[in-house]
C-alpha atoms as a PDB file:
ATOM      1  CA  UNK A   1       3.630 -14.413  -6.892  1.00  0.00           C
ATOM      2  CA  UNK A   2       2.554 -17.933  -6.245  1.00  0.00           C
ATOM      3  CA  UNK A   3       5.813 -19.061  -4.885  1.00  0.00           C
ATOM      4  CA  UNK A   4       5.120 -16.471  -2.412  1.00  0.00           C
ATOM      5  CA  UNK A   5       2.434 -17.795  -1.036  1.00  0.00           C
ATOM      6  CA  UNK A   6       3.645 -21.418  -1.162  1.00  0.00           C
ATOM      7  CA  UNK A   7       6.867 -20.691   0.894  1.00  0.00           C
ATOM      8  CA  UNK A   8       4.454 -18.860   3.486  1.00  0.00           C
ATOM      9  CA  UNK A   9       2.098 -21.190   3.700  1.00  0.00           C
ATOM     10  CA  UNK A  10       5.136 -23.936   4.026  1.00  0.00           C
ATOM     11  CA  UNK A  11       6.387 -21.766   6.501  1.00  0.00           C
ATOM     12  CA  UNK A  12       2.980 -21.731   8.772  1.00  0.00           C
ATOM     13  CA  UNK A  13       2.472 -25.643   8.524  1.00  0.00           C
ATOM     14  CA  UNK A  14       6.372 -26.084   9.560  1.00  0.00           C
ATOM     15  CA  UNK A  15       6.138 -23.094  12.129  1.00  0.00           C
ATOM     16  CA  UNK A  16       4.678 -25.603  15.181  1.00  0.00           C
ATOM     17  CA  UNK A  17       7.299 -28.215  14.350  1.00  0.00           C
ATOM     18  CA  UNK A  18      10.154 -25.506  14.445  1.00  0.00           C
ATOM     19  CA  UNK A  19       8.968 -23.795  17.454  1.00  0.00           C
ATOM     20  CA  UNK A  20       9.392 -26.990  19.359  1.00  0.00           C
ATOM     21  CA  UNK A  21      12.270 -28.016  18.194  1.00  0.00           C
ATOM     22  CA  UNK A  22      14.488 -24.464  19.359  1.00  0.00           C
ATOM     23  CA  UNK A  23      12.217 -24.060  22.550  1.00  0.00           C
ATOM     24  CA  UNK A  24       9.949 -27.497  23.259  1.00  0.00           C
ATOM     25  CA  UNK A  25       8.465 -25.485  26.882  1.00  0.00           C
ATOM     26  CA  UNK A  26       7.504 -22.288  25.024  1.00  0.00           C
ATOM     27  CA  UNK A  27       5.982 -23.528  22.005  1.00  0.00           C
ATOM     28  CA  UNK A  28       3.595 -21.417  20.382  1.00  0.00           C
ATOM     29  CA  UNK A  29       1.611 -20.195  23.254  1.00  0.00           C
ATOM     30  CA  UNK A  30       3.290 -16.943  22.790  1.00  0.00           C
ATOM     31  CA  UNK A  31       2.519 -14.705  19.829  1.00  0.00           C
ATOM     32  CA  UNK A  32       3.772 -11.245  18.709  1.00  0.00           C
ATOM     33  CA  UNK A  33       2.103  -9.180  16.691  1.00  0.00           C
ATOM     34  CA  UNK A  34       3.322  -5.716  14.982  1.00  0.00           C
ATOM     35  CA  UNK A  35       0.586  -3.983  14.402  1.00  0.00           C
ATOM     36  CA  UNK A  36       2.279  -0.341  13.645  1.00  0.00           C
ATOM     37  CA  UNK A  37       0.825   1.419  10.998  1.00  0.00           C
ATOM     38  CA  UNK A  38       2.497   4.632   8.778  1.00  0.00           C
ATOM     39  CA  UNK A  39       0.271   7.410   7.811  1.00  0.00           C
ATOM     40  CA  UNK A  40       0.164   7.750   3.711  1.00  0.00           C
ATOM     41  CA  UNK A  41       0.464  10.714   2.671  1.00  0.00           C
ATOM     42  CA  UNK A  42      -2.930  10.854   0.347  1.00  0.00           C
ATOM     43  CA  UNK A  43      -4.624  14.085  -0.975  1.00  0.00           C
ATOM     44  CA  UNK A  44      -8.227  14.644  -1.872  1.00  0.00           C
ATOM     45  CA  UNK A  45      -9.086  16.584  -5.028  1.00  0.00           C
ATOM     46  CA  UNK A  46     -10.687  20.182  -3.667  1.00  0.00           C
ATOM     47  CA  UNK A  47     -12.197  23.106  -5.116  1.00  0.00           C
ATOM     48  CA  UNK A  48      -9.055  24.842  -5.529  1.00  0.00           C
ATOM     49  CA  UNK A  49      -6.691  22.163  -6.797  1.00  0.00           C
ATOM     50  CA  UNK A  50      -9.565  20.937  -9.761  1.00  0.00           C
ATOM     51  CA  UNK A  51      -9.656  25.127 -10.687  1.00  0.00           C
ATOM     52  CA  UNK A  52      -6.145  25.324 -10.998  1.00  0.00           C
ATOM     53  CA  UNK A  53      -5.748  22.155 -13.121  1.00  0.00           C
ATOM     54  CA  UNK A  54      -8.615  23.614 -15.496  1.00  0.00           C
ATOM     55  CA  UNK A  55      -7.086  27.372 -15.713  1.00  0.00           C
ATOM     56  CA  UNK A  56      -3.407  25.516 -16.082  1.00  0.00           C
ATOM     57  CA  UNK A  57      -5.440  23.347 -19.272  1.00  0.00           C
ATOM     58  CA  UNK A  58      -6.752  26.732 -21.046  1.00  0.00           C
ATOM     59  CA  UNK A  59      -3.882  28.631 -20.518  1.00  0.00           C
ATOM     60  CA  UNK A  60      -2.117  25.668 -22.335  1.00  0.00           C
ATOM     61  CA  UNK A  61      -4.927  25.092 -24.993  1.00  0.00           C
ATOM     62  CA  UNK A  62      -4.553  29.045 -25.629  1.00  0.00           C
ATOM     63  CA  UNK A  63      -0.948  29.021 -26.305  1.00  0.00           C
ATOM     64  CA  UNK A  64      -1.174  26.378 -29.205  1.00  0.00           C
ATOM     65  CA  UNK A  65      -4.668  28.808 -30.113  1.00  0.00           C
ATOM     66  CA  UNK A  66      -6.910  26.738 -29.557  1.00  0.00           C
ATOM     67  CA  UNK A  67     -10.549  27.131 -27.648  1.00  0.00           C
ATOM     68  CA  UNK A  68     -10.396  26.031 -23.874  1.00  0.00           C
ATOM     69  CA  UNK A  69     -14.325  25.115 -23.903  1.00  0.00           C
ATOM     70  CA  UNK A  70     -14.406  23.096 -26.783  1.00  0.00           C
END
């Protein structure tokens, strides 16, 4: 992970020097920026989902015989 971070941060401090040397009139004045962003596709836990999950636990506790409350 750190060598990550130390080729990136090589590549910022040499990113000036560079950017003269393939276009010495544009320079760095000029900066692009992606900022897209993807939806994740996250769920929140509702009524319905945490009822299921504990009828889907007793119906499994009851086939080994044992008691879902306990």
């Amino acid at each position: 992970m750190r060598a990550k971070y130390k080729v990136i941060s090589q590549l910022i401090f040499l990113a000036p020097t560079l950017a003269e040397q393939l276009n010495p009139r544009h320079s760095l004045y000029h900066v692009s920026v992606d900022s897209t962003t993807q939806e994740k596709n996250i769920t929140h836990p509702t009524d319905a989902k945490l009822h299921k999950k504990i009828v889907d636990q007793c119906v499994k506790k009851a086939k080994k015989g044992k008691n879902c409350f306990a």
